[in-house]
C-alpha atoms as a PDB file:
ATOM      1  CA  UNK A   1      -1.077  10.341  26.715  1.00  0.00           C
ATOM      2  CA  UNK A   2      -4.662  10.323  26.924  1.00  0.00           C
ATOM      3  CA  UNK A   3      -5.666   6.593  26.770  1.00  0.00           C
ATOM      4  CA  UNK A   4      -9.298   7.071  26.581  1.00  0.00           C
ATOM      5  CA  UNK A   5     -11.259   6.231  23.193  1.00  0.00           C
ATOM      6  CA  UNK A   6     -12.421   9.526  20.901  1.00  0.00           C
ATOM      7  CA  UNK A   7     -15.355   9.504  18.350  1.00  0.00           C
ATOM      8  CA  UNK A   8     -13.153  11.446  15.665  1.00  0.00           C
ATOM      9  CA  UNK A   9     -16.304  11.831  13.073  1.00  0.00           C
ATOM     10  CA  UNK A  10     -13.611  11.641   9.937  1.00  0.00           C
ATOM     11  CA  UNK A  11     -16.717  13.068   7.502  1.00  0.00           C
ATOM     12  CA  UNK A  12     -16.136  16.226   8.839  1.00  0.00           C
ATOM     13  CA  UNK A  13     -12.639  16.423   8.613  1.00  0.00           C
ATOM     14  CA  UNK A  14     -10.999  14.378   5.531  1.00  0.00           C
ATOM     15  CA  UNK A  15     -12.379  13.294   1.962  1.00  0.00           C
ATOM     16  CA  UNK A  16     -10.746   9.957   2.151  1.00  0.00           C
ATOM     17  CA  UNK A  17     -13.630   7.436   3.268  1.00  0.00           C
ATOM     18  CA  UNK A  18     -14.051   3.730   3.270  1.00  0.00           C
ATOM     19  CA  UNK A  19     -12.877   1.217   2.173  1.00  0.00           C
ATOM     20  CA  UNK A  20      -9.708   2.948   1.191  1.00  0.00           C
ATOM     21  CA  UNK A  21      -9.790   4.455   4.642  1.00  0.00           C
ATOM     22  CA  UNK A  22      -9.658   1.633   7.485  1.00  0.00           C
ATOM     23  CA  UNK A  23      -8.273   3.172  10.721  1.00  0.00           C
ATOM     24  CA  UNK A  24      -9.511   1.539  13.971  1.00  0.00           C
ATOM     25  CA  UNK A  25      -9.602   2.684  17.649  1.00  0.00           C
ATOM     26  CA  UNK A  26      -8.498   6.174  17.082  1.00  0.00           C
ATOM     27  CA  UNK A  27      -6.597   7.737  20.175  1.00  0.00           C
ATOM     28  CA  UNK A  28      -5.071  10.918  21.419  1.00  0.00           C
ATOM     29  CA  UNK A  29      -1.447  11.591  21.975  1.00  0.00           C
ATOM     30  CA  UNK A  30       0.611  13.977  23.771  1.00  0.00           C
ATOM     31  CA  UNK A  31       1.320  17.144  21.293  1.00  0.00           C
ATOM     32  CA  UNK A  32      -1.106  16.821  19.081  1.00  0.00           C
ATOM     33  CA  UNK A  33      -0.763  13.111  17.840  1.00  0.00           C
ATOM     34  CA  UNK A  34      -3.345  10.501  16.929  1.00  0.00           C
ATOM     35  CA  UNK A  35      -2.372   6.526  17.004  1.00  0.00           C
ATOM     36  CA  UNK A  36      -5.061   3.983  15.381  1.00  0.00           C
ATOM     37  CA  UNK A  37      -4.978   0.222  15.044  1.00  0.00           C
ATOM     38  CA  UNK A  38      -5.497  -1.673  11.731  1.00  0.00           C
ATOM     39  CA  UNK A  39      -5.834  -4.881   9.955  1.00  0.00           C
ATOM     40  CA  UNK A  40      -3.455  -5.836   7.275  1.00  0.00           C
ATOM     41  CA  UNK A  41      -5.641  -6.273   3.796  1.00  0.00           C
ATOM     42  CA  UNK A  42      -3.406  -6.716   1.383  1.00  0.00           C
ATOM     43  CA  UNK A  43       0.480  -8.392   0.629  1.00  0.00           C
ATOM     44  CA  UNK A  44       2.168  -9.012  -2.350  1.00  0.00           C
ATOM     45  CA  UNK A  45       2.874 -12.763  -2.903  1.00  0.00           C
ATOM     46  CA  UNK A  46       6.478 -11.560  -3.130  1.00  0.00           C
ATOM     47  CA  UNK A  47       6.711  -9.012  -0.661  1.00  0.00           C
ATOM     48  CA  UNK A  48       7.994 -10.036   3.100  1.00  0.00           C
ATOM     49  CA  UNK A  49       4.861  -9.379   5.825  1.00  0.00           C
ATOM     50  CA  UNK A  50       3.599  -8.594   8.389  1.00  0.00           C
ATOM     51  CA  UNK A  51       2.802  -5.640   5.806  1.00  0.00           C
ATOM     52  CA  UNK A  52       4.184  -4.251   2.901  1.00  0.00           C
ATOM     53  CA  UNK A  53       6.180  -0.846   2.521  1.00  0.00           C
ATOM     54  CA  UNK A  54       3.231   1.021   0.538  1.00  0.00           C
ATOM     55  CA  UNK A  55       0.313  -0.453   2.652  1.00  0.00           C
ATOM     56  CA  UNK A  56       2.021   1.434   5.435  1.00  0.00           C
ATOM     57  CA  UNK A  57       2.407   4.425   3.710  1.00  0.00           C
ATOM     58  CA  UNK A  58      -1.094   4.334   3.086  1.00  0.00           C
ATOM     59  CA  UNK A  59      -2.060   4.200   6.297  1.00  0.00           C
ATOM     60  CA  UNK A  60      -0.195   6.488   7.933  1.00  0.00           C
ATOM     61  CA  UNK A  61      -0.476   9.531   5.445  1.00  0.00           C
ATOM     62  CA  UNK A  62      -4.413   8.792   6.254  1.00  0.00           C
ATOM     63  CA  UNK A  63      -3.906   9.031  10.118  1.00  0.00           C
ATOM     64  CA  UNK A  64      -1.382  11.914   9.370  1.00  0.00           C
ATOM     65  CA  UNK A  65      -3.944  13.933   7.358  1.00  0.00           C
ATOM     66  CA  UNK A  66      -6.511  13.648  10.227  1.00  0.00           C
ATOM     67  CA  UNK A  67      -4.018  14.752  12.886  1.00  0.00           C
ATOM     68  CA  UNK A  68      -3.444  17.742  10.570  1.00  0.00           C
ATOM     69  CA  UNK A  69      -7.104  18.848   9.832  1.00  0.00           C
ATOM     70  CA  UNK A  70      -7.395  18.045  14.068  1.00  0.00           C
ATOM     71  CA  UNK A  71      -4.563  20.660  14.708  1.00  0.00           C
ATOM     72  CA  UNK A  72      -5.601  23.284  11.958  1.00  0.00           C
ATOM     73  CA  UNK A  73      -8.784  22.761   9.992  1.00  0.00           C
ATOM     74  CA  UNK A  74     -11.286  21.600  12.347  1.00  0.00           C
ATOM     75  CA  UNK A  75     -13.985  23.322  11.332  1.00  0.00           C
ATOM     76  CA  UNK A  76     -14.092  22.346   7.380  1.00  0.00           C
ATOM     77  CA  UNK A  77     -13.464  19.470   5.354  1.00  0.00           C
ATOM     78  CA  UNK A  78     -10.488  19.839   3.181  1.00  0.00           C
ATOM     79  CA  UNK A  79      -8.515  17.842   1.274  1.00  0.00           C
ATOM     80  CA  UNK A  80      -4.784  16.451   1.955  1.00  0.00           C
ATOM     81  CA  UNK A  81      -2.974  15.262  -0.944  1.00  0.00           C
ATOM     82  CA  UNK A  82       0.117  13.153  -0.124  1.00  0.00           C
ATOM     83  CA  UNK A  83       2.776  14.784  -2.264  1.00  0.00           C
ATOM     84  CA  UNK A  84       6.657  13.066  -0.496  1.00  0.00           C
ATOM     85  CA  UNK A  85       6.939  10.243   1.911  1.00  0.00           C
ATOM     86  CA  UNK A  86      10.314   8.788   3.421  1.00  0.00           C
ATOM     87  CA  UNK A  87       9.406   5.313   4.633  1.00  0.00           C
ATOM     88  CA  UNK A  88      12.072   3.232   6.418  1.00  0.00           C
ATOM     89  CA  UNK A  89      12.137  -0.364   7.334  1.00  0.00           C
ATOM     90  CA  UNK A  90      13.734  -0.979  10.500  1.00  0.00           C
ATOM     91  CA  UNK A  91      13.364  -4.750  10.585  1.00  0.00           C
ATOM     92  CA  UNK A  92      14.047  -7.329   7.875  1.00  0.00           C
ATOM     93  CA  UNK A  93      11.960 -10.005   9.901  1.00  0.00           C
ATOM     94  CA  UNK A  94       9.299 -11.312   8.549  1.00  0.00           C
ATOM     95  CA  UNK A  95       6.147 -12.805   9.747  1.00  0.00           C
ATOM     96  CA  UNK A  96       2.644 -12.659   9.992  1.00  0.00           C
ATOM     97  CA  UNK A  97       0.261 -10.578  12.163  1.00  0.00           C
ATOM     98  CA  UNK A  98      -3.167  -9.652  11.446  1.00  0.00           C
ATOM     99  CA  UNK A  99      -3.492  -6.292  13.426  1.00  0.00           C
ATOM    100  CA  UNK A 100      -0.541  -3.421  13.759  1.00  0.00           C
ATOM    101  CA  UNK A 101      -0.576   0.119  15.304  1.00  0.00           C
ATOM    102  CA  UNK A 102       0.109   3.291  13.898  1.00  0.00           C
ATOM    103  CA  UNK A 103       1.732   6.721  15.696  1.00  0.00           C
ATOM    104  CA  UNK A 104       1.641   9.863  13.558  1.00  0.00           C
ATOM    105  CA  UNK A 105       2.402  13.420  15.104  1.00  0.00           C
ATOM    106  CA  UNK A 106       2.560  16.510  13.579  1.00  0.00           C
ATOM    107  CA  UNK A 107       5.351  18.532  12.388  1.00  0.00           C
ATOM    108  CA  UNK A 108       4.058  21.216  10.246  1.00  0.00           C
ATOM    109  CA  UNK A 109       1.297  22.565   9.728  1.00  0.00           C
ATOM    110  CA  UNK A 110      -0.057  25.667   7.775  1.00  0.00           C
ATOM    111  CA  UNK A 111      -2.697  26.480   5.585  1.00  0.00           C
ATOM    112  CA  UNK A 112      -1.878  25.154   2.418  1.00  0.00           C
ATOM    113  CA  UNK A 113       0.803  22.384   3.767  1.00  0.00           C
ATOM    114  CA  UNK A 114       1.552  20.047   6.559  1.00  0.00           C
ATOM    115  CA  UNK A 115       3.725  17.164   7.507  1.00  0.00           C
ATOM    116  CA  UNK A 116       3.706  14.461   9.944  1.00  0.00           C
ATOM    117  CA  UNK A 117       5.682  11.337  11.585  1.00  0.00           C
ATOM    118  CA  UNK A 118       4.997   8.511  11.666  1.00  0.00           C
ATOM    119  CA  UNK A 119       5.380   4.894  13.194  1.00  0.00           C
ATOM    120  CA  UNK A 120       3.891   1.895  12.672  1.00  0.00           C
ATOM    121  CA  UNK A 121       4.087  -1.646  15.208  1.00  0.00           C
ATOM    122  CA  UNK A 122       3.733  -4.800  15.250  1.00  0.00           C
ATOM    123  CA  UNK A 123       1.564  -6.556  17.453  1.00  0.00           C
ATOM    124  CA  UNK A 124       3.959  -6.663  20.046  1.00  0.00           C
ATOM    125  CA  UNK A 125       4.957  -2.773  19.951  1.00  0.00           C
ATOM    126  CA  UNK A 126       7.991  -3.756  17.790  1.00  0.00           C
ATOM    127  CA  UNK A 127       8.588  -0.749  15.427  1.00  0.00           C
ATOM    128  CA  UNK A 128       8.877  -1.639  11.844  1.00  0.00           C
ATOM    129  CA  UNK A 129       8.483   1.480   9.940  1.00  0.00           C
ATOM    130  CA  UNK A 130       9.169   5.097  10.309  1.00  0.00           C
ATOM    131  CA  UNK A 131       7.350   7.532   7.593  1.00  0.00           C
ATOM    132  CA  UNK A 132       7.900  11.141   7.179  1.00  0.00           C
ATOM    133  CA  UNK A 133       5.227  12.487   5.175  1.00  0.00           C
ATOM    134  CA  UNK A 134       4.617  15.746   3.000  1.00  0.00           C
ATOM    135  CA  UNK A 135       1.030  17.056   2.404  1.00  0.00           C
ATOM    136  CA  UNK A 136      -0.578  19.885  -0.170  1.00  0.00           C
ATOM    137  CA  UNK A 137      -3.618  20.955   1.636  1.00  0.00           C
ATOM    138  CA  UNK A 138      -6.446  22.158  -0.517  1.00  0.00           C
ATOM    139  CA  UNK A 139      -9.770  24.091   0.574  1.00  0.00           C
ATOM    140  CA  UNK A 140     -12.840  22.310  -1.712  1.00  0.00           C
ATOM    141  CA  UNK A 141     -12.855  25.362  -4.025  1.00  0.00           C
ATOM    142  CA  UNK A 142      -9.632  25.334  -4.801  1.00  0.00           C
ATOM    143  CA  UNK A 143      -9.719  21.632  -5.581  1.00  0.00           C
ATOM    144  CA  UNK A 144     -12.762  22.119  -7.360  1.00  0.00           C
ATOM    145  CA  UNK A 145     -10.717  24.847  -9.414  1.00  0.00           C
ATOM    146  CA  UNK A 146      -7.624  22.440 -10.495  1.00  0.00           C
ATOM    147  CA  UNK A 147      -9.955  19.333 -10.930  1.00  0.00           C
ATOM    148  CA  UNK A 148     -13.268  20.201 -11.805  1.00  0.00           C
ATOM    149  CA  UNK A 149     -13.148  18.572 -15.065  1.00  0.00           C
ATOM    150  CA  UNK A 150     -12.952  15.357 -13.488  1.00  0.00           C
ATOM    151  CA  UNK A 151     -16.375  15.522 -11.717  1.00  0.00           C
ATOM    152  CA  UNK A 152     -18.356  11.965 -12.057  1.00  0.00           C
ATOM    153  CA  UNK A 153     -21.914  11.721 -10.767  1.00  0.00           C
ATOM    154  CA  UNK A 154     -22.370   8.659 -10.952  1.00  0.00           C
ATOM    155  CA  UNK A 155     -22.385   6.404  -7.270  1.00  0.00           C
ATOM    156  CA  UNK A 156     -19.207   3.899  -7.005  1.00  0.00           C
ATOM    157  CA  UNK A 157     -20.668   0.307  -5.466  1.00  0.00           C
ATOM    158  CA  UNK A 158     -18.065  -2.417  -5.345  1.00  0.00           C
ATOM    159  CA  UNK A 159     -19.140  -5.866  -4.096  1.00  0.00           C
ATOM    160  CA  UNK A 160     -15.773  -5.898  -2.506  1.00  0.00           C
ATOM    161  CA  UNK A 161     -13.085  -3.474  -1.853  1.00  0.00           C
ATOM    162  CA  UNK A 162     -10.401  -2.948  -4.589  1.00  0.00           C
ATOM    163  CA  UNK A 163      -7.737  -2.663  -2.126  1.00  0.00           C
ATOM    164  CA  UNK A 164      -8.444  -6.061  -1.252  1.00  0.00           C
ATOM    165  CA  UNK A 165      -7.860  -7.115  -4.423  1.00  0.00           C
ATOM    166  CA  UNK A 166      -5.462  -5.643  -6.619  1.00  0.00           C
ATOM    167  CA  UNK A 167      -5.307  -5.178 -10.525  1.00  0.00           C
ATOM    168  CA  UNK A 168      -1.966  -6.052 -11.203  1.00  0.00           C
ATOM    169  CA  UNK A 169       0.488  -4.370 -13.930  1.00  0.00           C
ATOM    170  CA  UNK A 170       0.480  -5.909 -17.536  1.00  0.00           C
ATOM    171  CA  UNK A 171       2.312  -5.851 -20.565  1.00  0.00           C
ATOM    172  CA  UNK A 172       5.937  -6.042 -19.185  1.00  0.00           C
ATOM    173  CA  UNK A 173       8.867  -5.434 -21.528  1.00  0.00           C
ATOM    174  CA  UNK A 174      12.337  -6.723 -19.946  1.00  0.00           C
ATOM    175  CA  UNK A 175      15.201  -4.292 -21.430  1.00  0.00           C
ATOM    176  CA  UNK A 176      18.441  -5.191 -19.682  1.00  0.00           C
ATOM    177  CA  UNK A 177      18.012  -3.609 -16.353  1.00  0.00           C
ATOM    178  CA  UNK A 178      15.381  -1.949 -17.513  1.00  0.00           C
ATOM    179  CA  UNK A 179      11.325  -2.554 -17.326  1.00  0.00           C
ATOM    180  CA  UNK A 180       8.074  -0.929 -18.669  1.00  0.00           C
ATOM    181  CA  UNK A 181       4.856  -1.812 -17.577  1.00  0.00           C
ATOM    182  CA  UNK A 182       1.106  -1.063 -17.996  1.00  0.00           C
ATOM    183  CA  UNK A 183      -2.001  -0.332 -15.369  1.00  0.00           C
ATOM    184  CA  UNK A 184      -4.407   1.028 -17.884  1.00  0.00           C
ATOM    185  CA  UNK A 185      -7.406   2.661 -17.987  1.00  0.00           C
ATOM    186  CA  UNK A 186      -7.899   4.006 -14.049  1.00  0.00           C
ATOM    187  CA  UNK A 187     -11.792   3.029 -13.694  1.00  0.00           C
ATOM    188  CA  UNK A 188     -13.749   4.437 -10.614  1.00  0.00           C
ATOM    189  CA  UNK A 189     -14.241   1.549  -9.004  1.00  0.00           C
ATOM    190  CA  UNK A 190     -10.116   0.924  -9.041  1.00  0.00           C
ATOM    191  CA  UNK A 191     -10.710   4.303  -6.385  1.00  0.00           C
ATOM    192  CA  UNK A 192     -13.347   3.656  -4.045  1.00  0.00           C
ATOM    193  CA  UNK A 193     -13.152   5.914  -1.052  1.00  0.00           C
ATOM    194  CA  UNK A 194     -10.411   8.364  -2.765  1.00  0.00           C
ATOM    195  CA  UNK A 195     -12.293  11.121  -3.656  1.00  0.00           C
ATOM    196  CA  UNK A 196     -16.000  10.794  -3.412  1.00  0.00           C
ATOM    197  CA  UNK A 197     -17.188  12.291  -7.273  1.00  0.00           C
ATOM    198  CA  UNK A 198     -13.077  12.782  -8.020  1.00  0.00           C
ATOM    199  CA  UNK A 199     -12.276   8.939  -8.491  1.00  0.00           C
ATOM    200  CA  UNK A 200      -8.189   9.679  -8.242  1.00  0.00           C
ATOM    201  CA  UNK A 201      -5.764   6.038  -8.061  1.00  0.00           C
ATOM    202  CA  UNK A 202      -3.934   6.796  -4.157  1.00  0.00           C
ATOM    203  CA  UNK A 203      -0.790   7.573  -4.265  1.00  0.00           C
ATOM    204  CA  UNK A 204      -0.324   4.112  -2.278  1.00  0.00           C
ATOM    205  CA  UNK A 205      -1.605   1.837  -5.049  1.00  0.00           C
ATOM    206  CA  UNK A 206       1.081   3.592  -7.337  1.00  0.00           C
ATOM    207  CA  UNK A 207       3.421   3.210  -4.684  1.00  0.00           C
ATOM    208  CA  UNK A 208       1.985  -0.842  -4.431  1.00  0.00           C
ATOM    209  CA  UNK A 209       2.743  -0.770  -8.435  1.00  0.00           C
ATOM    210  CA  UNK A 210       6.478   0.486  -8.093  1.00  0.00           C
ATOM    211  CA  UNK A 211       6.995  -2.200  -5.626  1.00  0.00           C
ATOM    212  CA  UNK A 212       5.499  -5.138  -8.033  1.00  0.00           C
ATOM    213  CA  UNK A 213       7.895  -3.312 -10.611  1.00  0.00           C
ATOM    214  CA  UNK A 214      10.679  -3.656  -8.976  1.00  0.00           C
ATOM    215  CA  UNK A 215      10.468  -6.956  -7.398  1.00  0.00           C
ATOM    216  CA  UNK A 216       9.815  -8.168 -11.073  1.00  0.00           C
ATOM    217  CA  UNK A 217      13.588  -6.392 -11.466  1.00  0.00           C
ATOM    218  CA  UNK A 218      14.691  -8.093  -8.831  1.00  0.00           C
ATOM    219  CA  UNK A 219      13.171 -11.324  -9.342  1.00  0.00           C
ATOM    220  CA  UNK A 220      14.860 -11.082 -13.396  1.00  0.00           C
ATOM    221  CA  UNK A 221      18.069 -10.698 -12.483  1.00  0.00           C
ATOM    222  CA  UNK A 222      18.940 -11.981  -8.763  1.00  0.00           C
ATOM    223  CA  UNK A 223      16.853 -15.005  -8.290  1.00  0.00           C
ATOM    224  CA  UNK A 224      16.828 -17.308  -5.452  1.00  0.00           C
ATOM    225  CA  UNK A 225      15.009 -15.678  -2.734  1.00  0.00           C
ATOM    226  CA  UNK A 226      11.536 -16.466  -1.353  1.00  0.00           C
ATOM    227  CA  UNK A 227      11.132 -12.689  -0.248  1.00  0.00           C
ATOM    228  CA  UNK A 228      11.467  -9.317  -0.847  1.00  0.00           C
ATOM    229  CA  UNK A 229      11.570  -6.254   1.424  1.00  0.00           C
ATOM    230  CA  UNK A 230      11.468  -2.627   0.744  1.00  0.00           C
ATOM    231  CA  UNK A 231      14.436  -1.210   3.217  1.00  0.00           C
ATOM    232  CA  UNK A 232      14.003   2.306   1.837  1.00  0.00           C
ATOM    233  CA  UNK A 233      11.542   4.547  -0.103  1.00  0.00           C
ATOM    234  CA  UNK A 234      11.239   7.742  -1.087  1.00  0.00           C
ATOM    235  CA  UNK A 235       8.607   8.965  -3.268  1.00  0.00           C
ATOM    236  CA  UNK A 236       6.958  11.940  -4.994  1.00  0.00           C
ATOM    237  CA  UNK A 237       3.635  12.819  -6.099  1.00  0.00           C
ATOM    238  CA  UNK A 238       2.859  15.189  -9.285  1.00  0.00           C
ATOM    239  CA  UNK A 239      -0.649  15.428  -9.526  1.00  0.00           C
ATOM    240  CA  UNK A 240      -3.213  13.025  -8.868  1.00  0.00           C
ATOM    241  CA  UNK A 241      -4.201  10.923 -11.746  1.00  0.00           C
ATOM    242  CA  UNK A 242      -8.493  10.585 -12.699  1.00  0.00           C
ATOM    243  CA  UNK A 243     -10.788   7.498 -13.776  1.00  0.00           C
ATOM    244  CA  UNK A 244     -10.218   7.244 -17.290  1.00  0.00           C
ATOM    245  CA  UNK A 245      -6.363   8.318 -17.951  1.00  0.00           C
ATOM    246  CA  UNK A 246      -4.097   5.744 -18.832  1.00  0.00           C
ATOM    247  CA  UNK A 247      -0.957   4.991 -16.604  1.00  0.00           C
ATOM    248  CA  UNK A 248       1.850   3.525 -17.857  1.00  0.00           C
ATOM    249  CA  UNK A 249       5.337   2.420 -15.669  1.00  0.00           C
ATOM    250  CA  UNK A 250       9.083   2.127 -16.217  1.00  0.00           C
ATOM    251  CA  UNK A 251      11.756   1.607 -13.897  1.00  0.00           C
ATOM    252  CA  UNK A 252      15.392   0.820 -13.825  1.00  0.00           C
ATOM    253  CA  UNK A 253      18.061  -1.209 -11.451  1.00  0.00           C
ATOM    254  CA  UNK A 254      19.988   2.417 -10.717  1.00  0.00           C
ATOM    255  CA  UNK A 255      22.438   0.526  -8.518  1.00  0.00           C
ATOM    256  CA  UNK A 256      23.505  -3.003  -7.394  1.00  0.00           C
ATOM    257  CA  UNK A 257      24.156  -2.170  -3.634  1.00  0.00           C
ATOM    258  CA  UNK A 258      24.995  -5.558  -2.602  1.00  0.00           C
ATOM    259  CA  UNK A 259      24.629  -9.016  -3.673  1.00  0.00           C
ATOM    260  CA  UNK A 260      21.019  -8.991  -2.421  1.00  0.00           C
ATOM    261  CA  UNK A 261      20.205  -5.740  -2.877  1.00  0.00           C
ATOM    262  CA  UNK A 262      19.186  -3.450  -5.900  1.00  0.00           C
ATOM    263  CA  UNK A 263      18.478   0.448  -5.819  1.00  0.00           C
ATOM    264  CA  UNK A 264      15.481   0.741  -8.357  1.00  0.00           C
ATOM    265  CA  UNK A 265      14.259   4.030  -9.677  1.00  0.00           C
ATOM    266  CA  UNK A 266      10.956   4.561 -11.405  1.00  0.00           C
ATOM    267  CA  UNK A 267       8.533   6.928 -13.110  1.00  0.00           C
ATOM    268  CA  UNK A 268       4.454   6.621 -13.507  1.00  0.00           C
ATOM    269  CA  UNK A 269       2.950   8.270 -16.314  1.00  0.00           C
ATOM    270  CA  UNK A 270      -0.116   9.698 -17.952  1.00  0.00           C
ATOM    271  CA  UNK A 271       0.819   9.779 -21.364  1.00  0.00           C
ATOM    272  CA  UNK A 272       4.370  11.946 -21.558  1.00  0.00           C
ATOM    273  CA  UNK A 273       3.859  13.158 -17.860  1.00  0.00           C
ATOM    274  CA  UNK A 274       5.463  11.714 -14.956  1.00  0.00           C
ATOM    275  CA  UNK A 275       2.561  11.724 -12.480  1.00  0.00           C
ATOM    276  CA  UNK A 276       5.125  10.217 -10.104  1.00  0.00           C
ATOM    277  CA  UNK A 277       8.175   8.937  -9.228  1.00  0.00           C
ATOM    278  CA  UNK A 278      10.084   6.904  -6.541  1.00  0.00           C
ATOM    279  CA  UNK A 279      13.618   5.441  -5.604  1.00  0.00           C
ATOM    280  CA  UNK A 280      13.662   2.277  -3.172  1.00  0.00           C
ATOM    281  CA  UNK A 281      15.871  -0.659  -2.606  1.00  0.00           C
ATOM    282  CA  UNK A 282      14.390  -4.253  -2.392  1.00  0.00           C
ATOM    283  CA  UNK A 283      16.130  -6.927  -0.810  1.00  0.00           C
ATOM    284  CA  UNK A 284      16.242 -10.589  -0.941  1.00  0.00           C
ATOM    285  CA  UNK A 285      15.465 -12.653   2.204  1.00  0.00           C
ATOM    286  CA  UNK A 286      14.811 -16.378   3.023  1.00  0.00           C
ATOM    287  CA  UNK A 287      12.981 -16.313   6.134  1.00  0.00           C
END
């Protein structure tokens, strides 16, 4: 491992920026790797710390994306569109820490797709997730070509980040073991950093939305827990969805594994079209 520091100048190598991008302390690993230190921003009230099952997908398909365009497309920007993660919880602990570390290494990459995997610790080097994640990798012009149409010109200037503070679903409509939410209209500023000009909602917000889906599910029908947990996700990516376009959510308890956990399976949509769509279990604990 090489322990010294790198300037990694990310402009030249990814579209995400900040504040949706918020890697620290970027260093090289053995075979290609990349680990990076950062700071918790976000939590769901009812989701078990130190940090919640999509926040760490977020941040590791970002450090996974620049360990791909390291290996392979050095020399020009591209972009790297998250399309599958596998995200694993290997601890049901939970506790507080400000600051965790991230591991990502590649595993494939070619010209139009890649994938990585990934770690992330706690403070202490305790491991707490494991990620696999897919990538679609996309040249400018052929991004430009698929989603030209959803061009803005106009400058994005939030006073502070939106993934600090989250807009929350609305409109939820208990059926049985079944729920259907709203997010609304995307606006730009919901996307700030994700794409610069092609405002797109992250696949990790949506991912943040499943989870405050299903913990509603949860919360409905199995109360008396103070926390939840995420044990195990898997989730896909359609197409990205634009500022402006209306996303809507449903889910569904698709098993009762145990008496404190559910298997929940969901669906985002743009109208008609599932945009995405996910399977996780969340547990009940009392820390």
């Amino acid at each position: 491992m090489d322990q010294n520091k790198v300037e990694i100048k990310l402009d030249q190598l990814i579209m995400v920026e900040e504040p949706y991008n918020i890697l620290q302390d970027l260093e090289l690993l053995e075979y290609g790797g990349l680990k990076a230190k950062i700071y918790n921003e976000y939590l769901n009230p009812d989701e078990g710390g130190p940090i919640g099952g999509a926040e760490c997908g977020r941040h590791l398909a970002i450090l996974g994306s620049i360990v791909l365009a390291m290996g392979f497309h050095f020399k020009k920007r591209h972009y790297y569109l998250a399309i599958h993660a596998i995200l694993d919880r290997k601890s049901d602990l939970v506790y507080d820490a400000p600051y965790l570390n991230l591991y990502a290494i590649p595993v494939l990459a070619e010209k139009s797709k890649g994938k990585v995997y990934g770690e992330l610790l706690g403070e202490h080097n305790e491991l707490l997730y494991t990620a696999e994640v897919e990538y679609m990798i996309m040249s400018p012009a052929i991004f430009t070509k698929f989603y030209g149409k959803n061009k803005v010109e106009e400058e994005i200037e939030n006073i502070e980040s939106p993934y600090k503070n989250r807009r929350n679903l609305t409109n939820l409509v208990f059926e049985g073991d079944r729920l259907k939410a709203d997010y609304g209209v995307i606006r730009p500023n919901d996307c700030e950093g994700h794409f610069r000009q092609y405002p797109a909602l992250p696949v990790a917000l949506v991912g943040n939305l499943f989870g405050e889906l299903g913990f509603e599910l949860f919360k409905k029908h199995i109360p008396g827990y103070s926390k939840l947990i995420s044990p195990y996700t898997t989730i896909r990516a359609y197409r990205l969805a634009f500022a402006g376009e209306f996303v809507t959510f449903v889910g569904r308890i698709s098993k009762h594994i145990s008496k404190d956990t559910i298997l929940v399976t969901a669906e985002a949509k743009v109208g008609d079209e599932i945009i995405a769509s996910v399977e996780f279990e969340v547990k009940g604990v009392n820390p």
